[in-house]
Protein backbone atom coordinates (compact mmCIF):
# COMPACT_ATOMS: atom_id res chain seq x y z
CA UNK A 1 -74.35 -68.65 -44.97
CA UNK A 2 -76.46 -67.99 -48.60
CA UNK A 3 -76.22 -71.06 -50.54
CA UNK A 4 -75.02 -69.31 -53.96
CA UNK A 5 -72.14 -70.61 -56.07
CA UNK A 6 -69.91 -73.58 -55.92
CA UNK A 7 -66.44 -73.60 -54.25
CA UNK A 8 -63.89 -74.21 -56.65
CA UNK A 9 -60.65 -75.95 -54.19
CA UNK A 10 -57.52 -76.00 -55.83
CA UNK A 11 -54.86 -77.74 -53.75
CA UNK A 12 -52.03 -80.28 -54.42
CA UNK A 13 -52.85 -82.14 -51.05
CA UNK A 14 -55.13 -84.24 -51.09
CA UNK A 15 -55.71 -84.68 -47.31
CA UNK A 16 -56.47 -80.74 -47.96
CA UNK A 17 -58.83 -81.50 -50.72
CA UNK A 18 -60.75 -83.84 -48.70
CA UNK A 19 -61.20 -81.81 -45.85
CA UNK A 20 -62.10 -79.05 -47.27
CA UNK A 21 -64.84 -80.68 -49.44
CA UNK A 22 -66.19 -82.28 -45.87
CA UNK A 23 -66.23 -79.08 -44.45
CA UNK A 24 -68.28 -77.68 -47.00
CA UNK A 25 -70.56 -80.69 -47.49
CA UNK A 26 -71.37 -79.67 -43.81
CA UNK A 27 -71.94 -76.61 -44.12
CA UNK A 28 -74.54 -77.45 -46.68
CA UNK A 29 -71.92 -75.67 -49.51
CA UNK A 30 -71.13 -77.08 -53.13
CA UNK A 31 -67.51 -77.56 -53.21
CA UNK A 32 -65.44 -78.90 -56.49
CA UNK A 33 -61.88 -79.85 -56.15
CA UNK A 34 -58.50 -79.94 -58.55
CA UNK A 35 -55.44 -81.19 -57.98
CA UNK A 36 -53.55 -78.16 -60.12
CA UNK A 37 -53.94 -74.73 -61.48
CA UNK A 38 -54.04 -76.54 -65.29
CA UNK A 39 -56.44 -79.06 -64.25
CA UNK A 40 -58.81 -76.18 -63.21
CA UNK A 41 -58.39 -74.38 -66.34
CA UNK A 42 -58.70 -77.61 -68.48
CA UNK A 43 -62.60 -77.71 -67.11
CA UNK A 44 -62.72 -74.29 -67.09
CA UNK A 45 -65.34 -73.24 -70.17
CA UNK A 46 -67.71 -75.67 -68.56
CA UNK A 47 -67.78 -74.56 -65.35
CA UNK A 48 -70.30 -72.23 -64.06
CA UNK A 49 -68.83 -68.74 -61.83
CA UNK A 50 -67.98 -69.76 -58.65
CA UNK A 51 -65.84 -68.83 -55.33
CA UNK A 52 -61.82 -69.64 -55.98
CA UNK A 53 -59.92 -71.33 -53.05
CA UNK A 54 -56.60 -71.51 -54.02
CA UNK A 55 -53.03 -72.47 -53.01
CA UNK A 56 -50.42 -69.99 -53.66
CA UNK A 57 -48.26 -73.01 -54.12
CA UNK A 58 -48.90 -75.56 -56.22
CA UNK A 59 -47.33 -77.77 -58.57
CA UNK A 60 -46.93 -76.06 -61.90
CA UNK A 61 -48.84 -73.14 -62.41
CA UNK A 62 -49.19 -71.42 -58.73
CA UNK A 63 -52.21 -69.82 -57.44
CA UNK A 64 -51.16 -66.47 -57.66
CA UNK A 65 -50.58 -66.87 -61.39
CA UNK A 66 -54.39 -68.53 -62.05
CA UNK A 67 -55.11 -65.48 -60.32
CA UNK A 68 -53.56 -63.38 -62.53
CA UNK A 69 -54.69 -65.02 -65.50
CA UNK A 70 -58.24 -65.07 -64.55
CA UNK A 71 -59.24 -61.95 -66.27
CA UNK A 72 -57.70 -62.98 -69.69
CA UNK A 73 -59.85 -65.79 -70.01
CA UNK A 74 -63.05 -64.03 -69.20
CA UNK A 75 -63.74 -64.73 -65.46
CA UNK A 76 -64.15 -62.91 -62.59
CA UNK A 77 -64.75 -65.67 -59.77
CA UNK A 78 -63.33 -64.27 -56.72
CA UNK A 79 -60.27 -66.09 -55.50
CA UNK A 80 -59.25 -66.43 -51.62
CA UNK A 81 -55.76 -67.31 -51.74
CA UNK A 82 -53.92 -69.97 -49.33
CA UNK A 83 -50.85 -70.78 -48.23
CA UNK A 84 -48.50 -72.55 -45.45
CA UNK A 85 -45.89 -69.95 -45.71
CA UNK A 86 -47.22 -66.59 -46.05
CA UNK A 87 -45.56 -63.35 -45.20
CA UNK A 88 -46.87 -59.71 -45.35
CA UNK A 89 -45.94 -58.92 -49.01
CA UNK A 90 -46.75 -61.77 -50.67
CA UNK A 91 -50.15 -60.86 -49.25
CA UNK A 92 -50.40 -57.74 -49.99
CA UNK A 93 -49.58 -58.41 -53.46
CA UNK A 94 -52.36 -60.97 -53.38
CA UNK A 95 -54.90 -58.43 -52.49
CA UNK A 96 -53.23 -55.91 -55.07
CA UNK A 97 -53.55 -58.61 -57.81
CA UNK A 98 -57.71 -58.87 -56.86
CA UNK A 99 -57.71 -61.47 -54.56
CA UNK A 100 -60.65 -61.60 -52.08
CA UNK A 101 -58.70 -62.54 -48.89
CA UNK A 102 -55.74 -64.43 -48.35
CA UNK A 103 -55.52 -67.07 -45.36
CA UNK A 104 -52.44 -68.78 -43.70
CA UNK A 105 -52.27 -72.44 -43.05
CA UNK A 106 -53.61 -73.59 -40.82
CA UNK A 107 -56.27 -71.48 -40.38
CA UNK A 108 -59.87 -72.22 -38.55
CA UNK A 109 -62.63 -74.03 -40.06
CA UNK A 110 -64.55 -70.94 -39.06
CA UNK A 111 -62.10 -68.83 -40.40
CA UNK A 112 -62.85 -70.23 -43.84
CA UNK A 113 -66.43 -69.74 -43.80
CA UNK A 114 -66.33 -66.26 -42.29
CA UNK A 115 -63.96 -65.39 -45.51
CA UNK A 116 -66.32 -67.19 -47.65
CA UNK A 117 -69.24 -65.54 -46.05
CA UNK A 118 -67.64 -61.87 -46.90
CA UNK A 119 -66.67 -62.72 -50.08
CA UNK A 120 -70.41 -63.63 -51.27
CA UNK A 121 -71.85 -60.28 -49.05
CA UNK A 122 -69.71 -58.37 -51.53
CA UNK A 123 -70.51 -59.75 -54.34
CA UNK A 124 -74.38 -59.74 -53.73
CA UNK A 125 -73.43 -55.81 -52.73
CA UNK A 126 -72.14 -55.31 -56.28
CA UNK A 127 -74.66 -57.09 -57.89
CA UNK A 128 -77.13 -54.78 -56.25
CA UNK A 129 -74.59 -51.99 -57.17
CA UNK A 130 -74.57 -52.72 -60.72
CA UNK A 131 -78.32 -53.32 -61.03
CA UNK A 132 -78.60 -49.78 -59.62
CA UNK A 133 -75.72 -48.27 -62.25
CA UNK A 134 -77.81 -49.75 -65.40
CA UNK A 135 -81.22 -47.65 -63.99
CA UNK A 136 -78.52 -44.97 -63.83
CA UNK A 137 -79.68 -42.42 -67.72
CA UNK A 138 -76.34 -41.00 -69.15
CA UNK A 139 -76.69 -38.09 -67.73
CA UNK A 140 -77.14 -39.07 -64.00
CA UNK A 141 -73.91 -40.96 -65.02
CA UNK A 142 -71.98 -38.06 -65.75
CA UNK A 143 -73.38 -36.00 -62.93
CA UNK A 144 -72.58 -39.18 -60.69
CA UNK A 145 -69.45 -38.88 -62.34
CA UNK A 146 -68.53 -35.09 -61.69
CA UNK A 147 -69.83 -35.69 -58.26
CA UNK A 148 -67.19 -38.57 -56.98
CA UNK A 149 -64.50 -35.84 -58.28
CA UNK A 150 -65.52 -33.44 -55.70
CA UNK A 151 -66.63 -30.80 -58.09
CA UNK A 152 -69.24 -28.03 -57.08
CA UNK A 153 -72.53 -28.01 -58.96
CA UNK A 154 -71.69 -24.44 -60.37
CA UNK A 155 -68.73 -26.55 -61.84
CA UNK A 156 -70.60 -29.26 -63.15
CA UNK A 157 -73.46 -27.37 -64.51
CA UNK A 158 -70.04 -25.47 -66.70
CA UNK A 159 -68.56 -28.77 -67.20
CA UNK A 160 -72.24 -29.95 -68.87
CA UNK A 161 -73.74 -27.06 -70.17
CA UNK A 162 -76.88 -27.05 -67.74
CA UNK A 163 -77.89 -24.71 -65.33
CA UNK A 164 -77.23 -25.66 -61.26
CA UNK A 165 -80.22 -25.95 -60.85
CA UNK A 166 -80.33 -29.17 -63.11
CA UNK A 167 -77.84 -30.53 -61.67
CA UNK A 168 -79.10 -30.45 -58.14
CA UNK A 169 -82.11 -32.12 -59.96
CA UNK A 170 -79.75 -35.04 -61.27
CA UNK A 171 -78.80 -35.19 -57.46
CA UNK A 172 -81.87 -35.60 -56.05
CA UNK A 173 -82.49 -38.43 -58.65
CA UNK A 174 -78.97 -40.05 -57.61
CA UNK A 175 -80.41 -39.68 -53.73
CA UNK A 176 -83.36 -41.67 -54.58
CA UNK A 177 -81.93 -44.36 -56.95
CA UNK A 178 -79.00 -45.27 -55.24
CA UNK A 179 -80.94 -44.85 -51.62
CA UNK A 180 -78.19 -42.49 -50.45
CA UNK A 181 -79.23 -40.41 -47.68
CA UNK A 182 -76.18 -37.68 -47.83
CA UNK A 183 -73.58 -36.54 -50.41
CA UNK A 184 -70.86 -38.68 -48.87
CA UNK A 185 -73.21 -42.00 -49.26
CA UNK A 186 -73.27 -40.73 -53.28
CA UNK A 187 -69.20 -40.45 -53.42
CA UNK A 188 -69.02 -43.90 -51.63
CA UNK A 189 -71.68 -45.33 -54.60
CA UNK A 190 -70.16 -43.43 -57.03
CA UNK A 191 -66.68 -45.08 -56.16
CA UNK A 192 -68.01 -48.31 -55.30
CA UNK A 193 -69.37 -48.26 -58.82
CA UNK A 194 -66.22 -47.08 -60.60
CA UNK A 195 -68.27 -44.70 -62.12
């Protein structure tokens, strides 16, 4: 696994805490850990952006509503959610809320890494995602755009004011950039970059 980006634990167990910060000393990882939600946030401007693995419940301020508050302050560390009780909603309110995963107690030390593991592959995929988007001119935006929406380029050429022709241009230049080799590569780029 990448060595990129501390492991922020947030648990009110300590037994958890510990383990959790052996596991990852193993593994070769940089792990931090917090008792509570608020003692997270407290250290929070200092820290740099790192992978969240938080208990749902907690003492105070659970980890469902750190996730949720996340974006207010400014942060977008992905957060893998835990918890000894789960059930099908709650997770699938997790995942609706943003988290990366959500694991059951007890889960497998393996388990752990191989959600850590996905979480970083997707955010080095949408680092090289946005890296691509900023090479992206305005206009290969909005043809990028037009495309995802499943319009024609008789319709977009209309929509823009340029001829087809153009716009198959803009396409080829999308092809190349992104490194898509069909139209259905584009859409998934395009949708994948929230264009």
């Amino acid at each position: 696994m990448p060595h990129d980006g501390i492991i922020y634990v947030i648990d009110d167990e300590p037994e958890m805490r510990r383990s959790l910060e052996m596991l990852f000393a193993v593994e070769g990882l940089e792990s931090r850990s917090f008792a509570s939600a608020e003692a997270f946030l407290g250290a929070l401007h200092g820290l740099p952006k790192g992978i969240i693995l938080g208990d749902i419940s907690l003492g105070g301020m659970s980890g469902f509503e750190l996730l949720l508050a996340l974006p207010s302050l400014g942060r977008s560390d992905p957060v893998i959610l835990i918890t000894g009780n789960g059930d099908i909603p709650l997770a699938v309110a997790a995942i609706k809320a943003g988290a990366a995963d959500f694991l059951e107690k007890p889960f497998e030390p393996h388990e752990l890494l191989n959600a850590l593991k996905l979480v970083r592959q997707r955010i080095s995929s949408s680092t090289d995602i946005e890296k691509c988007l900023a090479s992206l001119s305005r206009r290969e935006r909005q043809v990028l755009r037009h495309i995802v929406e499943g319009m024609t380029a008789k319709q977009t050429a209309a929509r823009l004011e340029i001829s087809p022709r153009t716009v198959e241009t803009y396409r080829e230049q999308l092809m190349k950039k992104t490194g898509a080799t069909g139209l259905s590569q584009l859409v998934r780029f395009g949708i994948a970059a929230r264009v």
